[in-house]
PDB file of N, CA and C in Angstrom:
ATOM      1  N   UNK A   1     -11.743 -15.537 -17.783  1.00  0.00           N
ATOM      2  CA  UNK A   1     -12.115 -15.391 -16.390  1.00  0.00           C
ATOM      3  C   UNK A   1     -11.272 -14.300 -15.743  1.00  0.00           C
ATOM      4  N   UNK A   2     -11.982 -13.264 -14.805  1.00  0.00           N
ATOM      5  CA  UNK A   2     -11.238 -12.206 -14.221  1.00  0.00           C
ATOM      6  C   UNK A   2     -10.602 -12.954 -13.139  1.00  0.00           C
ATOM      7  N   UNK A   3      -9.414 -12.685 -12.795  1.00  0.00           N
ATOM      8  CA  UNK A   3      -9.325 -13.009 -11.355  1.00  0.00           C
ATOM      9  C   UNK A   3      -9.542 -12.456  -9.930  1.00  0.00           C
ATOM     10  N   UNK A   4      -9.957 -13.446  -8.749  1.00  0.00           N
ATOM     11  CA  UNK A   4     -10.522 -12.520  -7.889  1.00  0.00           C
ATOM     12  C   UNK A   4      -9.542 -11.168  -7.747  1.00  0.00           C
ATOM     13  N   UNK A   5      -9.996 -10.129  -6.717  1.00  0.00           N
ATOM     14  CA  UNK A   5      -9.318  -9.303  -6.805  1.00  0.00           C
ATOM     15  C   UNK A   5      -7.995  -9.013  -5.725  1.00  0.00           C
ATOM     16  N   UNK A   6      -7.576 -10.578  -4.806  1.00  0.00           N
ATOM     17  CA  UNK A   6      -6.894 -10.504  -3.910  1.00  0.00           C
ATOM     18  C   UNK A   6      -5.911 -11.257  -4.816  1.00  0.00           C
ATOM     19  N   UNK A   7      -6.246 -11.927  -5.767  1.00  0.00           N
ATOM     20  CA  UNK A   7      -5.202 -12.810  -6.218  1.00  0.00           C
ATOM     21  C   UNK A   7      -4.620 -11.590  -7.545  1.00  0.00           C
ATOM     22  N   UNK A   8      -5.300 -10.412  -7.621  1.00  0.00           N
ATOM     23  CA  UNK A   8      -4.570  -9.816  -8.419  1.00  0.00           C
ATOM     24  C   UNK A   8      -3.611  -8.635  -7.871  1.00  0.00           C
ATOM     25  N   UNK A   9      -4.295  -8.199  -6.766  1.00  0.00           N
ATOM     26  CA  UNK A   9      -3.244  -7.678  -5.537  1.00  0.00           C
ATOM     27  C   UNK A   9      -2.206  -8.370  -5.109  1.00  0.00           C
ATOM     28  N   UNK A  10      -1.773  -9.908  -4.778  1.00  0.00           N
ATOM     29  CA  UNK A  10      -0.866 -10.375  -4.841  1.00  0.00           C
ATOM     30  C   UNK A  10       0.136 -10.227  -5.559  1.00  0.00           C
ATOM     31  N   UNK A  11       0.073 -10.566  -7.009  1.00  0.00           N
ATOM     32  CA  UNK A  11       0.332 -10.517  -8.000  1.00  0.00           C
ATOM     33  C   UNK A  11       1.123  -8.923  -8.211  1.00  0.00           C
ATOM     34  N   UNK A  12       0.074  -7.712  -7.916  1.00  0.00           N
ATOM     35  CA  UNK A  12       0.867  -6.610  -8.523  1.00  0.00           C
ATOM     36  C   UNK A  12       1.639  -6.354  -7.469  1.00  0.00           C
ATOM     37  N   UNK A  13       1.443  -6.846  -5.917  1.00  0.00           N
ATOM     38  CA  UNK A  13       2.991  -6.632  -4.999  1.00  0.00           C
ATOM     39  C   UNK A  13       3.613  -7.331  -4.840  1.00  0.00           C
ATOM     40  N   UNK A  14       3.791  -8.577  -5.858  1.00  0.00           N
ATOM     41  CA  UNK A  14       4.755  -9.473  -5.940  1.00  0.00           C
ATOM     42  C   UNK A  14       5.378  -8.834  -7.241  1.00  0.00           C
ATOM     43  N   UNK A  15       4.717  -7.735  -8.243  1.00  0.00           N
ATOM     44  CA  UNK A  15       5.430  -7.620  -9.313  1.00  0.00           C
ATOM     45  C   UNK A  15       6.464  -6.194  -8.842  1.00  0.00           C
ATOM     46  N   UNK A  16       5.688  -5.359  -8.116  1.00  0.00           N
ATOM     47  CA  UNK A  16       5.986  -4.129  -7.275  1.00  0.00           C
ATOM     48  C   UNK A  16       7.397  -4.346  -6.492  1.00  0.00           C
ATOM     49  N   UNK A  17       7.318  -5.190  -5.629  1.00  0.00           N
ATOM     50  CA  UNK A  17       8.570  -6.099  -4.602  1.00  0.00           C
ATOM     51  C   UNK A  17       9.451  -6.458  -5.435  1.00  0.00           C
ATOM     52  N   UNK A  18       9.746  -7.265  -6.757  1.00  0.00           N
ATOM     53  CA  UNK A  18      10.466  -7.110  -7.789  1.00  0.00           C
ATOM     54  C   UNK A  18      11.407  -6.250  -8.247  1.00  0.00           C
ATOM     55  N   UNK A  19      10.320  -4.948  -8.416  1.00  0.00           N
ATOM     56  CA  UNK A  19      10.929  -3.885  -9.365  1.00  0.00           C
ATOM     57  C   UNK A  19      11.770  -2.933  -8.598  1.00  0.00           C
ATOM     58  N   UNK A  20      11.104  -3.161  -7.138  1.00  0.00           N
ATOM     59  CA  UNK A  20      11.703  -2.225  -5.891  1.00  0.00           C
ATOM     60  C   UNK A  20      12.007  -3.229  -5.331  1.00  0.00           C
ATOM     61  N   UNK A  21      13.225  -3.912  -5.144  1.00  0.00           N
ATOM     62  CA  UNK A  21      14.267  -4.601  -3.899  1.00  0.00           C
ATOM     63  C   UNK A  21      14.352  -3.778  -2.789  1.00  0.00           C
ATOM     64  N   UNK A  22      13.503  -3.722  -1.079  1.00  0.00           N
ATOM     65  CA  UNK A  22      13.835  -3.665  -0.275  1.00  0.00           C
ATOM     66  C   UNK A  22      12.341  -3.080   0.244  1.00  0.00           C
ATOM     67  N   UNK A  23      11.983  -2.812  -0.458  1.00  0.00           N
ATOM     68  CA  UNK A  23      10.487  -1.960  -0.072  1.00  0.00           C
ATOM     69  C   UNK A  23       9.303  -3.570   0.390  1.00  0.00           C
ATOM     70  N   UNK A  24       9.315  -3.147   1.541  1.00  0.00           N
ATOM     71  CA  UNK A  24       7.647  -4.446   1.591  1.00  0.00           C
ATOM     72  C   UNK A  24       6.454  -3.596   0.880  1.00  0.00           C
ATOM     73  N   UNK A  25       5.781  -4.316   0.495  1.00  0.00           N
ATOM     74  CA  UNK A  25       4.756  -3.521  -0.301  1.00  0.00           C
ATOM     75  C   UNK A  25       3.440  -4.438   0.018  1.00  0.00           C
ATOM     76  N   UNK A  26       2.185  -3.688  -0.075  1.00  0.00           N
ATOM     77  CA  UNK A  26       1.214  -4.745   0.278  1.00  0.00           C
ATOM     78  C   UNK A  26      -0.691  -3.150  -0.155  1.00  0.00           C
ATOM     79  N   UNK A  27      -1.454  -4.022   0.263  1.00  0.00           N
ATOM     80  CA  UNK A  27      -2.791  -3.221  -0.073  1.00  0.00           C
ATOM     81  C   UNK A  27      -3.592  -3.415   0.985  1.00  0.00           C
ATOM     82  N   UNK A  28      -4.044  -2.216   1.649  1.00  0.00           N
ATOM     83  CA  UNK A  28      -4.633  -2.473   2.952  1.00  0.00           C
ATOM     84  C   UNK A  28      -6.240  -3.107   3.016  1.00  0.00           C
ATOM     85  N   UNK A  29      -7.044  -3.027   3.694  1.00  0.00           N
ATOM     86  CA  UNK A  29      -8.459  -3.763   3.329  1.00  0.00           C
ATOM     87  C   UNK A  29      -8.778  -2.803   3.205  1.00  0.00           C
ATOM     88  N   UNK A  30      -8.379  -1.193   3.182  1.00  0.00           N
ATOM     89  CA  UNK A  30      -9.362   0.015   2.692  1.00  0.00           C
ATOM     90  C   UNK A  30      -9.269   0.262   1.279  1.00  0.00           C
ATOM     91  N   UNK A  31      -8.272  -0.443   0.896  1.00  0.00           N
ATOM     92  CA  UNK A  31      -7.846  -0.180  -0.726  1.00  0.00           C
ATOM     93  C   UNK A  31      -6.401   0.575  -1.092  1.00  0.00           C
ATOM     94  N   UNK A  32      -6.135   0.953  -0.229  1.00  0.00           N
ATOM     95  CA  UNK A  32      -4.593   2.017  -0.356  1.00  0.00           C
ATOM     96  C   UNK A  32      -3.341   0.869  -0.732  1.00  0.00           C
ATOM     97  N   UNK A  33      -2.594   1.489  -1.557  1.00  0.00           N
ATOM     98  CA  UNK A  33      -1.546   0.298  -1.674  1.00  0.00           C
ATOM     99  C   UNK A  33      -0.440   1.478  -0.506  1.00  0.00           C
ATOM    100  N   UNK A  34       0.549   0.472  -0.384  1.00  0.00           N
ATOM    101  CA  UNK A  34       1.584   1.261   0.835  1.00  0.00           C
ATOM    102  C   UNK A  34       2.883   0.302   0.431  1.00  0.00           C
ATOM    103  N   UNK A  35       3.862   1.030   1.305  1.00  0.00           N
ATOM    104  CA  UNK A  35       5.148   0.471   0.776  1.00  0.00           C
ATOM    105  C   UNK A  35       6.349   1.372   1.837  1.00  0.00           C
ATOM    106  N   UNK A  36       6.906   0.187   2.676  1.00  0.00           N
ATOM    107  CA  UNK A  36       7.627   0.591   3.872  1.00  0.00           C
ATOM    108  C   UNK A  36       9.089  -0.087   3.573  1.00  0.00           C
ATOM    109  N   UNK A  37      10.327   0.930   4.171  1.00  0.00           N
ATOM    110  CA  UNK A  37      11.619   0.668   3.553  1.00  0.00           C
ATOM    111  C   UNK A  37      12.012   1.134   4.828  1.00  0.00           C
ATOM    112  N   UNK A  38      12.812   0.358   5.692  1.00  0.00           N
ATOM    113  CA  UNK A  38      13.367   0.646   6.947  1.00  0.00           C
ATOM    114  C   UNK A  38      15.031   1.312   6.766  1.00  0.00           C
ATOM    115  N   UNK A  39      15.865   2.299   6.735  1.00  0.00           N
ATOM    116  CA  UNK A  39      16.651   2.313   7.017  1.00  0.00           C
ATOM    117  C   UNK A  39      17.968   1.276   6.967  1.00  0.00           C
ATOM    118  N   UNK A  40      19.233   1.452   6.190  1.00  0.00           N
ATOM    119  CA  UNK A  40      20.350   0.456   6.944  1.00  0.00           C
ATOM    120  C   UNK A  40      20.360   0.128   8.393  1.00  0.00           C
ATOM    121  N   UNK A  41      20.277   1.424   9.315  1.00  0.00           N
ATOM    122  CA  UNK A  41      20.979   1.478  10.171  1.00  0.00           C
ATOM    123  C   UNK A  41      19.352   0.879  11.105  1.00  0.00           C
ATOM    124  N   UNK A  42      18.688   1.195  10.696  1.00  0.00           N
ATOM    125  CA  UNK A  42      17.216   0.737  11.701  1.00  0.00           C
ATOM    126  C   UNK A  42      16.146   1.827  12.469  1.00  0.00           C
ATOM    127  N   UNK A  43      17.039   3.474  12.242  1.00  0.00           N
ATOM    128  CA  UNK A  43      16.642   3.885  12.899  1.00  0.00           C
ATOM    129  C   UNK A  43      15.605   4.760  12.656  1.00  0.00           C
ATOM    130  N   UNK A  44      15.235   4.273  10.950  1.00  0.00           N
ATOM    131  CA  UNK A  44      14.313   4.913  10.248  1.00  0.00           C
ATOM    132  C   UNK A  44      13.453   4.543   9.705  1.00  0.00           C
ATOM    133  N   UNK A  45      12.144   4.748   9.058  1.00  0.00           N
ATOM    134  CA  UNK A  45      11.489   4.250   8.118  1.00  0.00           C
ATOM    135  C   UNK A  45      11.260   5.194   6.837  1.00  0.00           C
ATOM    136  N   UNK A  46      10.682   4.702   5.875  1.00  0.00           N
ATOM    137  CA  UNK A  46      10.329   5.469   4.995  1.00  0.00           C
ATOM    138  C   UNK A  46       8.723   4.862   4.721  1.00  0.00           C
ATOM    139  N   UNK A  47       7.887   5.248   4.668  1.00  0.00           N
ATOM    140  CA  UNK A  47       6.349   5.069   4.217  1.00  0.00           C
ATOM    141  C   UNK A  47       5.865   5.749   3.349  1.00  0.00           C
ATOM    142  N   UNK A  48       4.961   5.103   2.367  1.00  0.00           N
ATOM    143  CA  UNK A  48       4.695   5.332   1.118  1.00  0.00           C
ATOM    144  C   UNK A  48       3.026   5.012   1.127  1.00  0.00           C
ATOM    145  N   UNK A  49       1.958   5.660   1.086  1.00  0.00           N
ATOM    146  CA  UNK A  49       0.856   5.745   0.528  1.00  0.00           C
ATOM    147  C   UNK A  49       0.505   6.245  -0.604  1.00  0.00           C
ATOM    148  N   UNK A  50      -0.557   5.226  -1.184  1.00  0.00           N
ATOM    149  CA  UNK A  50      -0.857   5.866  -2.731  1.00  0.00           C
ATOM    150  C   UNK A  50      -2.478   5.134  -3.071  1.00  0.00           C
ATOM    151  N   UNK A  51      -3.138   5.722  -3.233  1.00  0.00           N
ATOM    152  CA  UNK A  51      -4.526   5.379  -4.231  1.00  0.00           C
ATOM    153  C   UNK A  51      -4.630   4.014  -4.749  1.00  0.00           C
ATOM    154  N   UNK A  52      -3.631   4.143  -6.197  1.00  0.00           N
ATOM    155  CA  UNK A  52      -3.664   2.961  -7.273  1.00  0.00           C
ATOM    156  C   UNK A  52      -2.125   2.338  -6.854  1.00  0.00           C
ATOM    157  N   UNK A  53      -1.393   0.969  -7.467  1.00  0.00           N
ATOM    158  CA  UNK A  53      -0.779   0.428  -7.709  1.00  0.00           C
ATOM    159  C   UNK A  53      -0.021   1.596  -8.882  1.00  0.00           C
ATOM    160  N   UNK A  54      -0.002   1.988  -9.906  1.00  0.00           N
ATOM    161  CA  UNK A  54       0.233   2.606 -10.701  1.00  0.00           C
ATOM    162  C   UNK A  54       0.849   3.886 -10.134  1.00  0.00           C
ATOM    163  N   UNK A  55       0.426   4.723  -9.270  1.00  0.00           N
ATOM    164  CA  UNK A  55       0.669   5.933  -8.243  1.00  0.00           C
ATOM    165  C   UNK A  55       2.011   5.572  -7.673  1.00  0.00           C
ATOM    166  N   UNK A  56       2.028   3.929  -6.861  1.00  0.00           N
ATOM    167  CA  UNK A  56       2.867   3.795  -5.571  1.00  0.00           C
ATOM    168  C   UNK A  56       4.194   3.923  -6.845  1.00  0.00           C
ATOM    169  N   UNK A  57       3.998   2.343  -7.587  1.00  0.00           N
ATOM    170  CA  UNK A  57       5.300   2.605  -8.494  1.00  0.00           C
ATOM    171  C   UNK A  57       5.951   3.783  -9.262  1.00  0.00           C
ATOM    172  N   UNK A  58       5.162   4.914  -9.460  1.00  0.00           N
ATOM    173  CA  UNK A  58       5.406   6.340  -9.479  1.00  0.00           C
ATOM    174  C   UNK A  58       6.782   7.060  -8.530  1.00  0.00           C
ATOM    175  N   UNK A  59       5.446   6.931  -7.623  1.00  0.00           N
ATOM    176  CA  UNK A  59       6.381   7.550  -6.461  1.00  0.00           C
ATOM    177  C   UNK A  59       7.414   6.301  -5.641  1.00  0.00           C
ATOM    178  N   UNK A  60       7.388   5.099  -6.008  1.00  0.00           N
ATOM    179  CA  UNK A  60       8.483   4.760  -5.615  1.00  0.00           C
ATOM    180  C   UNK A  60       9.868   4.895  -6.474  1.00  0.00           C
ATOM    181  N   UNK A  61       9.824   4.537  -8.360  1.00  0.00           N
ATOM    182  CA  UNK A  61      10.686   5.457  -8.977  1.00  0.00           C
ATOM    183  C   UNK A  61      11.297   6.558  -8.582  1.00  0.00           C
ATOM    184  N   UNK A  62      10.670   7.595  -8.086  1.00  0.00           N
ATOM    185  CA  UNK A  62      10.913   8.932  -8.301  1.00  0.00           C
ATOM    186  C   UNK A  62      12.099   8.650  -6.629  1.00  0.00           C
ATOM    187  N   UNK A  63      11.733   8.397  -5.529  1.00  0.00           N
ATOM    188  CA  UNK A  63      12.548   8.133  -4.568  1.00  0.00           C
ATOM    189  C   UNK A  63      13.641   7.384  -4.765  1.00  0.00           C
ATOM    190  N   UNK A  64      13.743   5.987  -5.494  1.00  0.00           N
ATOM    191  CA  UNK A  64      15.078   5.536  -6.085  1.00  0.00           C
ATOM    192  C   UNK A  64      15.887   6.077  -6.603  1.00  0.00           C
ATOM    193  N   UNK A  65      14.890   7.273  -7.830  1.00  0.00           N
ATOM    194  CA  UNK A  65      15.789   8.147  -8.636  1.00  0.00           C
ATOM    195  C   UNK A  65      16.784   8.951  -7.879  1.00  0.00           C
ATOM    196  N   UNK A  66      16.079   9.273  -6.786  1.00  0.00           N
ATOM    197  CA  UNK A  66      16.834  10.717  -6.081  1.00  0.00           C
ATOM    198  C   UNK A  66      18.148  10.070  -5.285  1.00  0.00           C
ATOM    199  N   UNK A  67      18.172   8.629  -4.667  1.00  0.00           N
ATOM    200  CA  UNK A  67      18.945   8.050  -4.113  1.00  0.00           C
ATOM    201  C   UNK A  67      20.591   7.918  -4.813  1.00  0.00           C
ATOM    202  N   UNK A  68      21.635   8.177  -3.529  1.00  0.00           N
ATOM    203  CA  UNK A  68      22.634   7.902  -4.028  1.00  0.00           C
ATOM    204  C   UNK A  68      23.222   6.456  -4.779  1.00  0.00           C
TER     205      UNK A  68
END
Protein backbone atom coordinates (compact mmCIF):
# COMPACT_ATOMS: atom_id res chain seq x y z
CA UNK A 1 0.00 0.00 0.00
CA UNK A 2 1.31 3.59 -1.02
CA UNK A 3 0.89 5.96 1.57
CA UNK A 4 -1.30 8.93 1.30
CA UNK A 5 0.76 11.67 0.21
CA UNK A 6 0.48 13.96 3.43
CA UNK A 7 1.51 11.16 5.58
CA UNK A 8 4.59 10.90 3.41
CA UNK A 9 5.32 14.65 3.59
CA UNK A 10 5.23 14.33 7.24
CA UNK A 11 7.47 11.80 7.35
CA UNK A 12 10.18 13.40 4.92
CA UNK A 13 10.03 16.76 7.29
CA UNK A 14 10.19 14.87 10.20
CA UNK A 15 13.23 13.06 8.54
CA UNK A 16 14.54 16.63 7.06
CA UNK A 17 14.06 18.37 10.86
CA UNK A 18 16.34 15.51 12.04
CA UNK A 19 19.12 15.87 9.75
CA UNK A 20 18.94 19.79 10.04
CA UNK A 21 18.55 20.75 13.92
CA UNK A 22 17.05 24.21 13.91
CA UNK A 23 15.51 24.63 10.51
CA UNK A 24 11.41 24.28 10.68
CA UNK A 25 10.75 22.62 7.58
CA UNK A 26 7.32 21.85 6.13
CA UNK A 27 5.48 21.59 2.26
CA UNK A 28 3.17 24.19 1.26
CA UNK A 29 -0.39 23.18 -0.39
CA UNK A 30 1.29 24.36 -3.75
CA UNK A 31 3.85 21.64 -3.45
CA UNK A 32 7.14 23.64 -2.62
CA UNK A 33 8.99 22.22 0.31
CA UNK A 34 10.54 25.39 2.44
CA UNK A 35 12.65 25.59 5.40
CA UNK A 36 13.02 28.72 7.81
CA UNK A 37 16.03 29.22 10.42
CA UNK A 38 15.67 32.40 12.49
CA UNK A 39 18.84 33.88 13.63
CA UNK A 40 20.49 33.57 17.41
CA UNK A 41 19.97 36.92 17.97
CA UNK A 42 16.21 37.17 16.28
CA UNK A 43 16.93 39.65 14.05
CA UNK A 44 17.08 37.50 11.08
CA UNK A 45 15.73 34.85 9.05
CA UNK A 46 17.01 32.60 6.63
CA UNK A 47 14.36 31.02 3.97
CA UNK A 48 14.78 28.23 1.87
CA UNK A 49 12.57 27.24 -1.20
CA UNK A 50 12.94 24.23 -3.29
CA UNK A 51 10.80 22.05 -5.85
CA UNK A 52 11.53 18.42 -4.39
CA UNK A 53 12.41 17.31 -0.79
CA UNK A 54 15.68 16.04 -2.35
CA UNK A 55 16.62 19.86 -3.69
CA UNK A 56 15.78 21.46 -0.04
CA UNK A 57 18.22 18.83 1.69
CA UNK A 58 20.75 19.88 -1.03
CA UNK A 59 20.68 23.22 -0.42
CA UNK A 60 20.28 22.92 3.14
CA UNK A 61 23.77 20.82 3.32
CA UNK A 62 25.47 23.17 1.28
CA UNK A 63 24.46 26.23 3.89
CA UNK A 64 25.56 24.11 7.01
CA UNK A 65 28.65 23.38 5.07
CA UNK A 66 29.57 27.01 4.69
CA UNK A 67 28.71 27.73 8.45
CA UNK A 68 31.19 28.40 11.11
Amino acid sequence: MIPPPRFAADTMSATLADRFPGWEIGLSPQGMWHATRRSADGRASHYVTCFTAGQLADKLAEITAQEP
